[in-house]
C-alpha atoms as a PDB file:
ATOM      1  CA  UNK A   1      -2.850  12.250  12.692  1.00  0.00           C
ATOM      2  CA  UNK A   2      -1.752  15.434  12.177  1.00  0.00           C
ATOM      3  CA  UNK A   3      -1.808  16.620   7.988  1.00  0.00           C
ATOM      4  CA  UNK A   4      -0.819  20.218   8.764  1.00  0.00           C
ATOM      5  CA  UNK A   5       0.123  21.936   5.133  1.00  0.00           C
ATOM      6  CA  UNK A   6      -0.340  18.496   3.324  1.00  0.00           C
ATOM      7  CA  UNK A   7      -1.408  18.966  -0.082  1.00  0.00           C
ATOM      8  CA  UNK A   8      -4.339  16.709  -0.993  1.00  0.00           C
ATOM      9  CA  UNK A   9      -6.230  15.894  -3.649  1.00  0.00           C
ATOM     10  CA  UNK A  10      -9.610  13.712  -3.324  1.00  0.00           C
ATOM     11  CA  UNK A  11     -11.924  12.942  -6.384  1.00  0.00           C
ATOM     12  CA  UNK A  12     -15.250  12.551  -6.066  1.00  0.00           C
ATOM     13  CA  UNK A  13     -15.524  14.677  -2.883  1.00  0.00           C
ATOM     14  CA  UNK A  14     -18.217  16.827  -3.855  1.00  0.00           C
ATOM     15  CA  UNK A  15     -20.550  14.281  -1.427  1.00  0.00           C
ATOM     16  CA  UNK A  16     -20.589  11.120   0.561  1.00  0.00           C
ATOM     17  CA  UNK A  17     -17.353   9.159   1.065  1.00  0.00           C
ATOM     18  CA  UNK A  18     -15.347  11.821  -1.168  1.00  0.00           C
ATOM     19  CA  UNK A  19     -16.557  14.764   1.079  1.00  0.00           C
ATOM     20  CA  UNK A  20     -16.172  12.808   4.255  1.00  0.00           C
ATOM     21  CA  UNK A  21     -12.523  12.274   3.311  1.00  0.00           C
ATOM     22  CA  UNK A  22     -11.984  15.935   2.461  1.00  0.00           C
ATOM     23  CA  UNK A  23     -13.436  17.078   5.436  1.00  0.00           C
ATOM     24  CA  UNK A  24     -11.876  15.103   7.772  1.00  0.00           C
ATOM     25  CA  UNK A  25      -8.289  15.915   6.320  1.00  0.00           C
ATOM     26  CA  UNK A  26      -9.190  19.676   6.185  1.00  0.00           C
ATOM     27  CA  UNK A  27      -9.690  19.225  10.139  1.00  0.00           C
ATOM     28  CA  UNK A  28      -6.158  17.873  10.274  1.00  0.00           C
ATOM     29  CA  UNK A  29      -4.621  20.734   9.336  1.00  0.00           C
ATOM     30  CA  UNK A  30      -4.368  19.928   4.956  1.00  0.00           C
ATOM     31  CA  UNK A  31      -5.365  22.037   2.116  1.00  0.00           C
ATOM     32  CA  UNK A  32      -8.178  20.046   0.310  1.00  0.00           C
ATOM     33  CA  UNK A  33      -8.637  20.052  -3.697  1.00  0.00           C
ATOM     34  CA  UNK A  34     -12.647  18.751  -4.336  1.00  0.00           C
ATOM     35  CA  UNK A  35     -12.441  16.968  -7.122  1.00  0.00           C
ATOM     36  CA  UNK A  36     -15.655  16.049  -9.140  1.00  0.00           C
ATOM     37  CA  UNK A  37     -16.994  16.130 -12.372  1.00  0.00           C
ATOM     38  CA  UNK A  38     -19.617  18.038 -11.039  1.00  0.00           C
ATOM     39  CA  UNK A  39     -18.648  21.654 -10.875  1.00  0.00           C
ATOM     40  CA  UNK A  40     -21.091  23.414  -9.153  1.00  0.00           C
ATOM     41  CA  UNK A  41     -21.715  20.611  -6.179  1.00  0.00           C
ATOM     42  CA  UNK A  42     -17.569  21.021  -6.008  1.00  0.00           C
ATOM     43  CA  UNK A  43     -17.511  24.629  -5.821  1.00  0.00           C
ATOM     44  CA  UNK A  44     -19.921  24.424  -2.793  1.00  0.00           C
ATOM     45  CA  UNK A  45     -18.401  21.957  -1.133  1.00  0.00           C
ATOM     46  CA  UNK A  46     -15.000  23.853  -1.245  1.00  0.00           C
ATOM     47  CA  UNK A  47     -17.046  26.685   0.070  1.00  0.00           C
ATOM     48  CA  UNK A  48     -18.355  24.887   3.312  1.00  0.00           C
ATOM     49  CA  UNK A  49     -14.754  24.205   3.840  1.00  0.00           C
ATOM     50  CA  UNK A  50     -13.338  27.652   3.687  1.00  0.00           C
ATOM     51  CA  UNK A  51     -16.437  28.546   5.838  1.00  0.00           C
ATOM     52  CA  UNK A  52     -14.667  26.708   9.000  1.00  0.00           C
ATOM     53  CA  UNK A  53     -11.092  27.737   7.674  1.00  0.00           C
ATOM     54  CA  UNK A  54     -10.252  29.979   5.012  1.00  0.00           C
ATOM     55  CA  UNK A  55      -7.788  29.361   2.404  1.00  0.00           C
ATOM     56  CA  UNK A  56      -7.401  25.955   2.244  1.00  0.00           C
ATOM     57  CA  UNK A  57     -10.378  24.209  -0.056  1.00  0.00           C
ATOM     58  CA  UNK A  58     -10.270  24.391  -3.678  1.00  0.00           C
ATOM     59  CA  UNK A  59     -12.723  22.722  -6.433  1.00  0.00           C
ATOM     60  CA  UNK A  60     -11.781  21.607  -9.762  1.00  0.00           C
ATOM     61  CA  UNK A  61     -13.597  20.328 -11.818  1.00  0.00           C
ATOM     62  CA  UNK A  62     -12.624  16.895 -13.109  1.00  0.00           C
ATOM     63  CA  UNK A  63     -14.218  13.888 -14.612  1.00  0.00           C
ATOM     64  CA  UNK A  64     -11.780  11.353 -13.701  1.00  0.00           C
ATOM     65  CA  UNK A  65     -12.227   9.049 -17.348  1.00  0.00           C
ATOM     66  CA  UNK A  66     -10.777  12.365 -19.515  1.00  0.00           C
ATOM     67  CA  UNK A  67      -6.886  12.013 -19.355  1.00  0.00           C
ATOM     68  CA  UNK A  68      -6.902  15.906 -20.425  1.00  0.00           C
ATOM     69  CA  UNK A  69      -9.189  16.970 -17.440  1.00  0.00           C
ATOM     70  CA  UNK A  70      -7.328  14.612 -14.942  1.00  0.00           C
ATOM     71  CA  UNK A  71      -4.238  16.073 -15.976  1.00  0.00           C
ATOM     72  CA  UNK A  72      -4.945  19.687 -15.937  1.00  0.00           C
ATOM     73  CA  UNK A  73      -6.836  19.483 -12.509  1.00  0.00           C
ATOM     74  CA  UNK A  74      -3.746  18.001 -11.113  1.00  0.00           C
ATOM     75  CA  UNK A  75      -1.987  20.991 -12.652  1.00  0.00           C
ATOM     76  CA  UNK A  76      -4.249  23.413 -11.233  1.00  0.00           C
ATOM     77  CA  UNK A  77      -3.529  22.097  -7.514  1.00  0.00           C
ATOM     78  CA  UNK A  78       0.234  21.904  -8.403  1.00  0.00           C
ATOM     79  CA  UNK A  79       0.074  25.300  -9.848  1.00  0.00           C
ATOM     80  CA  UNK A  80      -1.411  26.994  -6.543  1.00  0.00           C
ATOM     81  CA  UNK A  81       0.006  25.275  -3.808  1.00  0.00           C
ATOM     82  CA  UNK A  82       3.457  24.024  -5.198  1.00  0.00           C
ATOM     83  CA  UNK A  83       2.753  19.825  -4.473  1.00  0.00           C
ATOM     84  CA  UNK A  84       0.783  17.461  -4.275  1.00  0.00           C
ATOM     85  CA  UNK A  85       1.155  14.730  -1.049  1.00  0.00           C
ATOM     86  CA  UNK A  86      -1.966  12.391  -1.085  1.00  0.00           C
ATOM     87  CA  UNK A  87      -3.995  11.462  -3.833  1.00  0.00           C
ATOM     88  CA  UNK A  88      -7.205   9.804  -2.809  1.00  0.00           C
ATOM     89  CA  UNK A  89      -9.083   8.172  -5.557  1.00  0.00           C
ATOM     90  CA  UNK A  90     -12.404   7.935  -4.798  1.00  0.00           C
ATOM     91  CA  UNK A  91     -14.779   8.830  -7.403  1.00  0.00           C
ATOM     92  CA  UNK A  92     -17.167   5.978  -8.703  1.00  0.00           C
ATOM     93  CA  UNK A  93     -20.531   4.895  -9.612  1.00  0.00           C
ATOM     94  CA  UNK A  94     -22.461   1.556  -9.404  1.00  0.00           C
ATOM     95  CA  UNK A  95     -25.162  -0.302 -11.840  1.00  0.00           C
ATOM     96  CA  UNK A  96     -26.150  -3.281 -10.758  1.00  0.00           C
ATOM     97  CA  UNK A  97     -27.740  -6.301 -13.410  1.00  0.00           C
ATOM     98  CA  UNK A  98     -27.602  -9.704 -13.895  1.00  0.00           C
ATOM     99  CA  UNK A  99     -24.196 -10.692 -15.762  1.00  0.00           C
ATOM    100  CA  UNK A 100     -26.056 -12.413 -18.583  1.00  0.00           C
ATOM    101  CA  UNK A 101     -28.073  -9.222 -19.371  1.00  0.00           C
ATOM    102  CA  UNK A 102     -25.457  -6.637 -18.378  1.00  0.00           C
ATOM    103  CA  UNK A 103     -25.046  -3.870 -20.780  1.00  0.00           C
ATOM    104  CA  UNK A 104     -21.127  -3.819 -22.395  1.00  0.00           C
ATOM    105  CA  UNK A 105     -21.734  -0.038 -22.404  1.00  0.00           C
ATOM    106  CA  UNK A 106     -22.286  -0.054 -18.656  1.00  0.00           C
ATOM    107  CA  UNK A 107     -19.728  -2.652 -18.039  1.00  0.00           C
ATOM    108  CA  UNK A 108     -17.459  -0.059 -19.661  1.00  0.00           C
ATOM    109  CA  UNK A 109     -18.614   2.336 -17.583  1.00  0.00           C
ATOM    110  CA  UNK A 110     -18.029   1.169 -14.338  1.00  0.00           C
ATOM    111  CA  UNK A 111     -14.402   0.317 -15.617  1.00  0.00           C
ATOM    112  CA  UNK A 112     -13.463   3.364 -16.748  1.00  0.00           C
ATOM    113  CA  UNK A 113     -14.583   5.506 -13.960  1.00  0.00           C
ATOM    114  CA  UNK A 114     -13.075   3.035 -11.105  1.00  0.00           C
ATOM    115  CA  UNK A 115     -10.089   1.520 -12.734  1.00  0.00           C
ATOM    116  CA  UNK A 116      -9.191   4.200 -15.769  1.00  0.00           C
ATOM    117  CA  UNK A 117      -9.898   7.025 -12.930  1.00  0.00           C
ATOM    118  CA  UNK A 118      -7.349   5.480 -10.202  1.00  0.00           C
ATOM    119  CA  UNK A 119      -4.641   5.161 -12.930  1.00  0.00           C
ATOM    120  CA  UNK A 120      -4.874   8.520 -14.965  1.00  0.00           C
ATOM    121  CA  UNK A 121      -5.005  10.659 -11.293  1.00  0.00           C
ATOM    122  CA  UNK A 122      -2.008   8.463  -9.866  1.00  0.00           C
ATOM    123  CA  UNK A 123       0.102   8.819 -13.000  1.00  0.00           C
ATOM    124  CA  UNK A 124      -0.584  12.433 -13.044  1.00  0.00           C
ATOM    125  CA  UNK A 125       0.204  13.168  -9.380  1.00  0.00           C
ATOM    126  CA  UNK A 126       3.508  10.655  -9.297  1.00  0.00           C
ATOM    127  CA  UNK A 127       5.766  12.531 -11.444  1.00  0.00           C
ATOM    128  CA  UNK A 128       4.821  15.552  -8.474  1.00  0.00           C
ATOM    129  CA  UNK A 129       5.275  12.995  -5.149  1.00  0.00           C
ATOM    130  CA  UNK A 130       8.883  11.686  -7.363  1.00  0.00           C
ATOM    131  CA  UNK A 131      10.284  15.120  -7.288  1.00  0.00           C
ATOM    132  CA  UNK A 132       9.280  16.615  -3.779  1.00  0.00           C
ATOM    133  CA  UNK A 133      10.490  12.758  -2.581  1.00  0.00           C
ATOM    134  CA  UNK A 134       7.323  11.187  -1.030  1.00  0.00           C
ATOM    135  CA  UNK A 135       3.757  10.997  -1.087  1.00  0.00           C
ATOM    136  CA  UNK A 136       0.453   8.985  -0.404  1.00  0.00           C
ATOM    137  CA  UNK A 137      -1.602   7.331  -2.974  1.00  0.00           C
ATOM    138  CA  UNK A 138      -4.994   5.807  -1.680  1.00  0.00           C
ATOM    139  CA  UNK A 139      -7.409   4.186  -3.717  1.00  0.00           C
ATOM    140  CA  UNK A 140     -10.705   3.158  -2.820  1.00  0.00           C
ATOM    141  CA  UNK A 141     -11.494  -0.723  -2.898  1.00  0.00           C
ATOM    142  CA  UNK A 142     -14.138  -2.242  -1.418  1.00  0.00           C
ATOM    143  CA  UNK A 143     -15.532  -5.579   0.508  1.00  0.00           C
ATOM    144  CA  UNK A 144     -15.869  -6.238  -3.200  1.00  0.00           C
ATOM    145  CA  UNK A 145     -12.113  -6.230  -3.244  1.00  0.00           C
ATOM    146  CA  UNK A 146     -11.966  -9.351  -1.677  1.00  0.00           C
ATOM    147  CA  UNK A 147     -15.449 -11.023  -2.046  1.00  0.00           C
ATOM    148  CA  UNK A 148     -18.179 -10.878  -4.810  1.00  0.00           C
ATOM    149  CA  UNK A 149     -22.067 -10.439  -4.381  1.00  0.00           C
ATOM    150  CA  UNK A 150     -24.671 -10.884  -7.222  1.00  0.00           C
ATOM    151  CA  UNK A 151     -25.853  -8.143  -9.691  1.00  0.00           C
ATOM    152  CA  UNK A 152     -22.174  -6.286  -9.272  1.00  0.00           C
ATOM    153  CA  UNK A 153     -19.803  -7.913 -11.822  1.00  0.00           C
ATOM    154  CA  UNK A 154     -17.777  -5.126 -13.278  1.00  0.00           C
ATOM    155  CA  UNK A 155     -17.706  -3.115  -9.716  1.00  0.00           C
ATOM    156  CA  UNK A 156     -16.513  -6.542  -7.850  1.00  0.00           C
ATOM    157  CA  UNK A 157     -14.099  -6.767 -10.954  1.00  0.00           C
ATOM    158  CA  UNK A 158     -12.564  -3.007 -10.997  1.00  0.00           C
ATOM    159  CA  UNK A 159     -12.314  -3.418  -6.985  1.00  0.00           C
ATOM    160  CA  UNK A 160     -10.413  -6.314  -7.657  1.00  0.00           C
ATOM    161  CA  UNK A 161      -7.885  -4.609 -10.226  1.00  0.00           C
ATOM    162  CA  UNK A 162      -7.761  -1.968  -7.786  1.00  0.00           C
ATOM    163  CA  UNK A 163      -6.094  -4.417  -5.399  1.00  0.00           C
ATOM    164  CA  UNK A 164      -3.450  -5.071  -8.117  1.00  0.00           C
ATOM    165  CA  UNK A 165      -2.940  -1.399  -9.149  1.00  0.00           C
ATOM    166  CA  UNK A 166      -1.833  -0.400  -5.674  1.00  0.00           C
ATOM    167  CA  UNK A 167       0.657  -2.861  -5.535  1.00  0.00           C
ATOM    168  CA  UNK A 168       2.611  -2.092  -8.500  1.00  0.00           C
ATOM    169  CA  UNK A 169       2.277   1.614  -7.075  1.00  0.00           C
ATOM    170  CA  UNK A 170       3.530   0.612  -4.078  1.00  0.00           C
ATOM    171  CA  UNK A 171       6.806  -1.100  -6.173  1.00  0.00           C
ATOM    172  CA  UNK A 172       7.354   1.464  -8.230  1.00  0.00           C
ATOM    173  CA  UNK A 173       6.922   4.004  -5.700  1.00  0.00           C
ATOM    174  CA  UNK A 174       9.000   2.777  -2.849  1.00  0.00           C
ATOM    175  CA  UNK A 175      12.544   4.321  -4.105  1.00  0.00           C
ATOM    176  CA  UNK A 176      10.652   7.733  -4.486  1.00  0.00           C
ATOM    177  CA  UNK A 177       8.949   7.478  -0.759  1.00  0.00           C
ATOM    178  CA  UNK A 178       5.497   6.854  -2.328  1.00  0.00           C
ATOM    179  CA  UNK A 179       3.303   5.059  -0.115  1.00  0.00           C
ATOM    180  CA  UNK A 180      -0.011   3.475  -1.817  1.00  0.00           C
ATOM    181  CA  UNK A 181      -2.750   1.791   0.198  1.00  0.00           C
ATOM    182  CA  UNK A 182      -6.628   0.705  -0.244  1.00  0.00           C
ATOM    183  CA  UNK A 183      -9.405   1.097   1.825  1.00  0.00           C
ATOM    184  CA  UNK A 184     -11.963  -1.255   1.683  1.00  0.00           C
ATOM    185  CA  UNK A 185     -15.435  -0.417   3.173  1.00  0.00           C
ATOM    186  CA  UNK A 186     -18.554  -2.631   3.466  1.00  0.00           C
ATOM    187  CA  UNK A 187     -22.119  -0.732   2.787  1.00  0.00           C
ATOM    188  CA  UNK A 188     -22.049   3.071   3.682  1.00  0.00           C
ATOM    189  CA  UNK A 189     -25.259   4.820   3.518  1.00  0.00           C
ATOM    190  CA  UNK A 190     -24.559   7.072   1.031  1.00  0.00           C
ATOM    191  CA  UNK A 191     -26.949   8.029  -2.027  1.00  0.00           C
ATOM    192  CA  UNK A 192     -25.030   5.540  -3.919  1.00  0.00           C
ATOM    193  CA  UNK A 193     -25.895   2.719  -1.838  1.00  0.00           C
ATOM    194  CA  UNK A 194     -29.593   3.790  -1.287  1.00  0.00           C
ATOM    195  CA  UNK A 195     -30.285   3.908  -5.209  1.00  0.00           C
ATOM    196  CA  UNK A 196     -29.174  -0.023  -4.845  1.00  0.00           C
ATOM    197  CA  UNK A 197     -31.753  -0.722  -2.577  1.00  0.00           C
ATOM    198  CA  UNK A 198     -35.001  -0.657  -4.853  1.00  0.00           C
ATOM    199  CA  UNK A 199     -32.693  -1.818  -7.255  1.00  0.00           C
ATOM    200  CA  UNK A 200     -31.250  -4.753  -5.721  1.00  0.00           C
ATOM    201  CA  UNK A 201     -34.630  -5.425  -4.104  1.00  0.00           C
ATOM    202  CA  UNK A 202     -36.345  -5.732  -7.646  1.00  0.00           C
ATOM    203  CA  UNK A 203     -33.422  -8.119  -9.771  1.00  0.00           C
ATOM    204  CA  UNK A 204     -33.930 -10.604  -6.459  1.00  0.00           C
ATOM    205  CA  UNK A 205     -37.277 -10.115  -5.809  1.00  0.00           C
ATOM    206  CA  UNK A 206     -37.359  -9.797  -2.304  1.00  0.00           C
ATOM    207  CA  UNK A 207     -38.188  -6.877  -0.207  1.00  0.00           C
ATOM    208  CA  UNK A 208     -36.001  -3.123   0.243  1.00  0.00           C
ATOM    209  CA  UNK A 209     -35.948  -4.504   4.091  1.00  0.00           C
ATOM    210  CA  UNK A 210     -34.685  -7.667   3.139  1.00  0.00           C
ATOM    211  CA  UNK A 211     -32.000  -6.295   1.065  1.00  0.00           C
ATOM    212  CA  UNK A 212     -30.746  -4.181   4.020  1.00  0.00           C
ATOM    213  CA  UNK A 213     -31.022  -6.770   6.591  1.00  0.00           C
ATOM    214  CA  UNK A 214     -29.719  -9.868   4.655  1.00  0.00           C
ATOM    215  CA  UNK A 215     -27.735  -8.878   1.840  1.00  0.00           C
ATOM    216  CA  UNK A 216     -26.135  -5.589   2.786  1.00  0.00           C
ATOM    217  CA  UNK A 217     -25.824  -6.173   6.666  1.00  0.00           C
ATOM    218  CA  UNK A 218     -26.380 -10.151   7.102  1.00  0.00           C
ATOM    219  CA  UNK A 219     -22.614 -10.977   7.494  1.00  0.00           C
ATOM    220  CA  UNK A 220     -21.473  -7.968   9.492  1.00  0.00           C
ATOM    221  CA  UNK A 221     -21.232  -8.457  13.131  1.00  0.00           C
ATOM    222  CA  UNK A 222     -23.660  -5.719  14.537  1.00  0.00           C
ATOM    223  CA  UNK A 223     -25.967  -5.526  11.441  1.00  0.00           C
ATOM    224  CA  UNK A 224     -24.767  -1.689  11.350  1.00  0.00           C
ATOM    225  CA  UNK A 225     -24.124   0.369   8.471  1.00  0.00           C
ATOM    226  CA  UNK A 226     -20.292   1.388   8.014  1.00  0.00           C
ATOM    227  CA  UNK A 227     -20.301   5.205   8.847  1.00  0.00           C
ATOM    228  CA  UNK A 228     -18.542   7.955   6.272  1.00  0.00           C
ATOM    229  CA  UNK A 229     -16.616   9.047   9.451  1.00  0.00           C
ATOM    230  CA  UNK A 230     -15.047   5.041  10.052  1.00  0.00           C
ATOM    231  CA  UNK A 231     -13.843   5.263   6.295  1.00  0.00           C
ATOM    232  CA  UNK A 232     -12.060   9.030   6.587  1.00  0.00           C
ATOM    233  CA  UNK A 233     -10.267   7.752   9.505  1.00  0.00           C
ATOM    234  CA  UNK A 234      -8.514   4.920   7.822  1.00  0.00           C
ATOM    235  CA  UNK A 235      -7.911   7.412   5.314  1.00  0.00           C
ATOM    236  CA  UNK A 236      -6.318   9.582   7.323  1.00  0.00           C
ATOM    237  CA  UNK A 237      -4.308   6.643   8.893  1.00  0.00           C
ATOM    238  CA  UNK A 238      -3.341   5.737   5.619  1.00  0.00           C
ATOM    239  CA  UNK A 239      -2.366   9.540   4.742  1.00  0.00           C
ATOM    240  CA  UNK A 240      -0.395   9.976   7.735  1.00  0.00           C
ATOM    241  CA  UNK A 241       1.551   6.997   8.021  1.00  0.00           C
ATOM    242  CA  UNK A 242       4.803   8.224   6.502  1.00  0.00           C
ATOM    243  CA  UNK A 243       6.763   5.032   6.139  1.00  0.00           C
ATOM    244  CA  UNK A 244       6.781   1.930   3.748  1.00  0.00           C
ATOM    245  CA  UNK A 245       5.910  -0.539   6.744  1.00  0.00           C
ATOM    246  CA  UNK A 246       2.535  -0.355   5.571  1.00  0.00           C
ATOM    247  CA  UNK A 247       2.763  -0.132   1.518  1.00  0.00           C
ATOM    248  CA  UNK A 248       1.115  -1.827  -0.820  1.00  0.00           C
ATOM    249  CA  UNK A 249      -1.511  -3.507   2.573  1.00  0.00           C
ATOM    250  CA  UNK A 250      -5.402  -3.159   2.211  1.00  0.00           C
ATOM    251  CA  UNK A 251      -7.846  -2.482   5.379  1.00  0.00           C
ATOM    252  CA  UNK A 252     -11.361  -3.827   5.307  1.00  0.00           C
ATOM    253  CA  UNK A 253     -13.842  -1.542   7.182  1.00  0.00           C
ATOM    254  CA  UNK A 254     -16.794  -3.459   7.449  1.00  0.00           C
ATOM    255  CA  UNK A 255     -18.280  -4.034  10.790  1.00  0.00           C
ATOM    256  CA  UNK A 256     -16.689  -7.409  10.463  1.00  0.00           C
ATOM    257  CA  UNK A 257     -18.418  -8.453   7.438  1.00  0.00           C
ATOM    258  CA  UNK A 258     -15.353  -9.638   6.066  1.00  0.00           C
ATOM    259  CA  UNK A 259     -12.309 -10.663   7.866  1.00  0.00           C
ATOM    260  CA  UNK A 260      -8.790 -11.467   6.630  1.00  0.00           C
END
């Protein structure tokens, strides 16, 4: 799909998923605002951008639980290029423990930065999409959307709200011609995923293999990692499909690990 001139704003796309996103919507024609609270890995990711194309990357830094930074990085995008048509809220972390011994500081954690982070960037960047008549809110879910594993109760839980969040965006939204979808991958190799590995592999006490090949890929149909690239695509579907027939609807990317 074709994002020529689009206006787009992804948060944590300094690396993995984030970057993936950026960089495939950069190659569609959009101009790209990395957003992550880490400044420096932002500036250089906007920089291997404008390496391919000039012009049309640009970090700011933003730490997606501060409703001052959210808002003033939405600004800064507004403030250069004019609008703001796709908001993908990516940014997010993972700890993984046993419910009964799960920190409340952690659980708060994980909440803020998934749940508090998707609501402070979308209410900053509606009032924009309202005015110029349209735009594209994505969050990203999970599998943990719509299933739950051990060790992960406040990430199943903010993937969950997540769920809920885009459809009252996708209400509210309509009258204004802004769209609001989630993507929901299974595992992705990303750094994120890897730190879960040991992890994982040490609260069940069973091997790092065993955590790969039962509980991360046991229940998809290939036993194949989901790619960064499968993710940006449905993104991109999601940022290019410029009608309500799709609002408010979910897509699972997961190597079949879970179907609907």
């Amino acid at each position: 799909m074709n994002l020529d001139n689009k206006v787009c704003i992804v948060t944590g796309a300094a690396s993995g998923i984030g970057f993936g996103i950026a960089k495939r919507y950069h190659a569609a024609g959009a101009r790209v605002a990395i957003a992550d609270r880490n400044a420096e890995a932002a500036q250089q990711a906007a920089a291997a951008l404008d390496a391919i194309a000039p012009g049309r990357a640009l970090a700011v830094a933003m730490d997606v639980t501060s409703e001052a930074e959210v808002n003033a990085g939405v600004e800064q995008v507004v403030s250069l290029w004019g609008r703001v048509d796709v908001l993908v809220s990516n940014a997010g972390v993972q700890i993984v423990n046993p419910l009964d011994t799960f920190a409340y500081a952690d659980w708060k954690t994980m909440l803020a930065i998934h749940l508090d982070g998707a609501f402070l960037t979308t209410r900053a960047c509606l009032p924009h999409m309202y005015k110029q008549g349209g735009g594209a809110i994505i969050l990203m879910g999970s599998v943990h959307s719509k299933e739950a594993s051990k060790l992960k109760a406040p990430y199943v839980t903010a993937k969950h709200g997540l769920m809920g969040l885009a459809k009252v965006i996708a209400k509210e939204g309509a009258p204004h011609g802004v769209r609001a979808n989630v993507v929901c991958p299974g595992f992705v190799l990303t750094p994120l995923v890897e730190k879960q590995i040991p992890e994982q592999a040490k609260e069940l006490g069973i091997s790092e293999e065993e955590v790969v090949k039962r509980i991360m890929l046991g229940q998809t149909v290939d036993g194949e990692f989901t790619t960064i690239e499968d993710v940006a695509e449905v993104a991109l579907f999601f940022a290019g499909f410029e009608t309500n027939a799709l609002t408010g609807q979910s897509l699972v990317v997961s190597h079949g690990w879970f179907m609907e």
